[in-house]
N, C-alpha and C. Protein backbone atom coordinates (compact mmCIF):
# COMPACT_ATOMS: atom_id res chain seq x y z
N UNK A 1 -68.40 -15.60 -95.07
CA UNK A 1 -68.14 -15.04 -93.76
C UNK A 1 -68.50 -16.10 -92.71
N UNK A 2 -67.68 -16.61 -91.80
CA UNK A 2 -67.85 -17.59 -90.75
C UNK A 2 -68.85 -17.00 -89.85
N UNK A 3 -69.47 -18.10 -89.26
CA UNK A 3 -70.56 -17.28 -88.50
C UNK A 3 -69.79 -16.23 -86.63
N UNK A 4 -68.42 -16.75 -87.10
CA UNK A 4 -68.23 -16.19 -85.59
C UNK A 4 -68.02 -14.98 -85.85
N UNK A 5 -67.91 -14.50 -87.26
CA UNK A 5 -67.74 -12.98 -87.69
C UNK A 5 -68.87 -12.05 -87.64
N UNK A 6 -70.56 -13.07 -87.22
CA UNK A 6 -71.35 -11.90 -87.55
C UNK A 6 -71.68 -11.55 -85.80
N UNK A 7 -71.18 -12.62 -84.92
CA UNK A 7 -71.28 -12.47 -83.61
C UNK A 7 -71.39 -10.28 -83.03
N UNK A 8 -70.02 -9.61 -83.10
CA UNK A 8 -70.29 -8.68 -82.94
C UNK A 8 -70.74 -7.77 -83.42
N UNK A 9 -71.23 -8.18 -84.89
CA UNK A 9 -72.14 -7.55 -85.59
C UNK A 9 -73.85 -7.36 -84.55
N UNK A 10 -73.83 -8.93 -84.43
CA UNK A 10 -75.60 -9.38 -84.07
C UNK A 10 -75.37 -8.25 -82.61
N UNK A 11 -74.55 -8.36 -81.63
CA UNK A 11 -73.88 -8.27 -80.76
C UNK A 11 -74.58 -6.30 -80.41
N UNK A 12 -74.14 -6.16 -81.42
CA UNK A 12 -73.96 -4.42 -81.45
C UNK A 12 -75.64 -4.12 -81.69
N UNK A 13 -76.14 -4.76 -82.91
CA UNK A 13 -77.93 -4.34 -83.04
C UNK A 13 -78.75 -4.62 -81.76
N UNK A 14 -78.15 -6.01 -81.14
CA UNK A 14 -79.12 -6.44 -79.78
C UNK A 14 -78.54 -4.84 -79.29
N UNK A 15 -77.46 -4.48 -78.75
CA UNK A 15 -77.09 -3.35 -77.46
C UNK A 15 -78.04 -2.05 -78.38
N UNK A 16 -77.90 -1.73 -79.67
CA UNK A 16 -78.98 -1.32 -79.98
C UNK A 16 -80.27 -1.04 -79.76
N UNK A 17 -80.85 -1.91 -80.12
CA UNK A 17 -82.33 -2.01 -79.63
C UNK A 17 -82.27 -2.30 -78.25
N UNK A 18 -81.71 -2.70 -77.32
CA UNK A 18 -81.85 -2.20 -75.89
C UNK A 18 -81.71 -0.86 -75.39
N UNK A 19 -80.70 -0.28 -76.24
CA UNK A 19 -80.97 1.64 -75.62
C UNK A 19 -81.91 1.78 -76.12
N UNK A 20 -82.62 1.41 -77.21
CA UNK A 20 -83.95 2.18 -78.11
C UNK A 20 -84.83 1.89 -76.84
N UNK A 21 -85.12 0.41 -76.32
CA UNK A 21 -86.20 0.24 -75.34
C UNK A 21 -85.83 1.28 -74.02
N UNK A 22 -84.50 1.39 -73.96
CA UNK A 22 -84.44 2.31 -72.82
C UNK A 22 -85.12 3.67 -72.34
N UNK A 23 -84.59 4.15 -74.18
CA UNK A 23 -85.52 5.45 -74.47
C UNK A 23 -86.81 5.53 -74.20
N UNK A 24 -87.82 4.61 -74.92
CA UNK A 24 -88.68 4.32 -74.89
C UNK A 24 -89.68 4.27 -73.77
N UNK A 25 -88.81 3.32 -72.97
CA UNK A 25 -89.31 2.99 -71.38
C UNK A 25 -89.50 3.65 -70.58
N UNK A 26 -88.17 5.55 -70.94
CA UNK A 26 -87.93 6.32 -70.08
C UNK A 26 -89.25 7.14 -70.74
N UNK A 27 -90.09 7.53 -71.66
CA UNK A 27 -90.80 8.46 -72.19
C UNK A 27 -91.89 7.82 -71.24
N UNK A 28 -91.87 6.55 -71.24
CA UNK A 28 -93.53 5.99 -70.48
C UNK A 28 -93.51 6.63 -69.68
N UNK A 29 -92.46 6.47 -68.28
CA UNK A 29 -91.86 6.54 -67.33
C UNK A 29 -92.41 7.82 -66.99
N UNK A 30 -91.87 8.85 -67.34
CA UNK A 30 -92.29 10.40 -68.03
C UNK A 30 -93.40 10.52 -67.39
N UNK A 31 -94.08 10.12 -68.73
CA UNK A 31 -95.62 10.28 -68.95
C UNK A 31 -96.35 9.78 -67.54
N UNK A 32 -95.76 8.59 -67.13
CA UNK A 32 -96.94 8.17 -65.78
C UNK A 32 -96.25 9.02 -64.66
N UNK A 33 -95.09 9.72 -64.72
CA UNK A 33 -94.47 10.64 -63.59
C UNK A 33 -95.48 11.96 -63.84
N UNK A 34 -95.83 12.24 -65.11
CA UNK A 34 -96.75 13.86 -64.82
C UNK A 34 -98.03 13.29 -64.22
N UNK A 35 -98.84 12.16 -64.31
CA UNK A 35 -100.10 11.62 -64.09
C UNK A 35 -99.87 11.26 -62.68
N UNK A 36 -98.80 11.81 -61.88
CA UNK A 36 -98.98 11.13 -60.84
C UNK A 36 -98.33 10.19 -60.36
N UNK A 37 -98.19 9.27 -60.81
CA UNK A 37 -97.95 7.62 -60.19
C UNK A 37 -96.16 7.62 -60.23
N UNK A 38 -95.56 8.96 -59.60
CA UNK A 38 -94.57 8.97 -59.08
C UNK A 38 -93.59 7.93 -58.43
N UNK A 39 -94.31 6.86 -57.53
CA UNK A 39 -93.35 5.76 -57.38
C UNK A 39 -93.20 4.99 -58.11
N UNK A 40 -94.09 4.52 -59.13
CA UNK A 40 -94.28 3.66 -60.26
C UNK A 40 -93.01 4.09 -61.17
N UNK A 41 -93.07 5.67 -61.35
CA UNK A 41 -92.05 6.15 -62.34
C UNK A 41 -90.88 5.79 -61.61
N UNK A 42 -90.26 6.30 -60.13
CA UNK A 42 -88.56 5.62 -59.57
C UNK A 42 -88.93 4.44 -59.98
N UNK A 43 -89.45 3.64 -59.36
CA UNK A 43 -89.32 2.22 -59.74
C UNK A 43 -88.31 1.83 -61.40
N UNK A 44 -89.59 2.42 -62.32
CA UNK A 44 -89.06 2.22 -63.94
C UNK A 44 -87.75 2.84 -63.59
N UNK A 45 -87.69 3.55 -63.34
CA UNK A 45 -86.23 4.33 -63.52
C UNK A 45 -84.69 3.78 -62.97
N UNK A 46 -85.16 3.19 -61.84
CA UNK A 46 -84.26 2.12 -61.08
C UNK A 46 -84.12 1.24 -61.84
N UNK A 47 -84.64 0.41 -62.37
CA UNK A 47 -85.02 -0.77 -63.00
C UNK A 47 -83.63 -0.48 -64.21
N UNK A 48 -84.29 0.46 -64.77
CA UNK A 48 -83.14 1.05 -66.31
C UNK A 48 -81.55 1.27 -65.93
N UNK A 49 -81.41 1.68 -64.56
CA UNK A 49 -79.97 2.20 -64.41
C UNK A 49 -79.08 1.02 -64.29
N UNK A 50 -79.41 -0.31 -64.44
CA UNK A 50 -79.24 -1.75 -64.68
C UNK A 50 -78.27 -1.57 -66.23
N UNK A 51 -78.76 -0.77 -67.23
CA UNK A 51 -78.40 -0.78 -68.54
C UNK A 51 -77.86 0.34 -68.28
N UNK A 52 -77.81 1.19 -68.04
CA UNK A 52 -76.61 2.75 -67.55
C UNK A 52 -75.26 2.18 -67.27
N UNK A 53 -75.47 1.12 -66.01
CA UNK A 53 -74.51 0.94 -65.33
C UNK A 53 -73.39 -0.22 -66.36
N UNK A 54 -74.35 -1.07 -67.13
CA UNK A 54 -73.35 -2.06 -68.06
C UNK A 54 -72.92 -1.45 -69.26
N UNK A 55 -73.56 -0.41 -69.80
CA UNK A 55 -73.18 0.29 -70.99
C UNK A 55 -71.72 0.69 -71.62
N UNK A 56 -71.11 1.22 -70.58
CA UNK A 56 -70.24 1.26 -71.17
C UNK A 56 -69.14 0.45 -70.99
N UNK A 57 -69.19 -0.79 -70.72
CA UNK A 57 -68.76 -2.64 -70.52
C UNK A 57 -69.37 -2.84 -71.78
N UNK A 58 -70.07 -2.60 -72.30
CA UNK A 58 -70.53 -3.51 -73.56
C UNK A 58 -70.25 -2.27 -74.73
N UNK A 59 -69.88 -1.40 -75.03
CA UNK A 59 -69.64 -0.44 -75.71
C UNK A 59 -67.82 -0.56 -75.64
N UNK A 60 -67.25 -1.05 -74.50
CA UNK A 60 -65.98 -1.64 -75.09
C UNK A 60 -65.78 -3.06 -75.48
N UNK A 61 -66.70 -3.57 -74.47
CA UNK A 61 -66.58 -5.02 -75.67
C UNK A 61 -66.78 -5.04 -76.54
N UNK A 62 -67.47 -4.54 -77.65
CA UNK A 62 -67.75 -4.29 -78.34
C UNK A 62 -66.59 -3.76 -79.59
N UNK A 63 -66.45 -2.99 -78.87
CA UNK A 63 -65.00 -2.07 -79.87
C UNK A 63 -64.16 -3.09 -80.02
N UNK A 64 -63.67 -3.71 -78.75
CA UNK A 64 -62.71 -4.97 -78.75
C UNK A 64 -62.96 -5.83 -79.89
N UNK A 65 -64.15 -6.75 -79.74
CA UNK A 65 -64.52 -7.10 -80.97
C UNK A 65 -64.50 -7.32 -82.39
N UNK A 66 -64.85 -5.70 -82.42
CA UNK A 66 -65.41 -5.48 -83.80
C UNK A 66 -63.77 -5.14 -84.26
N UNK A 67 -62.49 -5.01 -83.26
CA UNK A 67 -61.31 -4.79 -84.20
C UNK A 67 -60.83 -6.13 -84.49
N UNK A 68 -60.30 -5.64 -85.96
CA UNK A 68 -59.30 -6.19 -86.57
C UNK A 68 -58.30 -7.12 -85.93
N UNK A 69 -58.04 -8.53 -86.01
CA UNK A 69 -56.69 -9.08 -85.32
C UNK A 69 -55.47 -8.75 -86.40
C-alpha cells in the first residue's frame, strides 16, 4: 500500500480523536460551569465551536478521499 493511501486513513483517526477531545473538553467545561466559574466555561465553549464550525469541511473531505477513483 503506497503511503499516499494511508493519508485519509491517518486523516480520519486524527478528526477522530479531535471530537473525542471535544467531548471531553465539553464535560470539563460542564463541571467548572456547575462550580461556578461560568466565564471560564463560555470561554471553553467558544474556543470548541472552532471544531463545530470545520466539521463538517472535514467530514466531506474526507468522504472525498476515502472514495474510490
Amino acid at each position: 500500500m503506497p503511503n499516499s493511501d494511508l493519508l485519509p486513513s491517518l486523516l480520519l483517526k486524527l478528526n477522530e480523536n479531535q471530537l473525542a477531545l471535544e467531548a471531553a473538553i465539553m464535560e470539563l467545561s460542564n463541571w467548572v460551569e456547575q462550580r461556578g466559574a461560568t466565564e471560564v466555561a463560555e470561554n471553553v465553549r467558544g474556543a470548541l465551536e472552532a471544531i463545530d464550525r470545520n466539521e463538517e469541511f472535514i467530514k466531506i473531505t474526507l468522504a472525498v478521499m476515502m472514495t474510490p477513483e
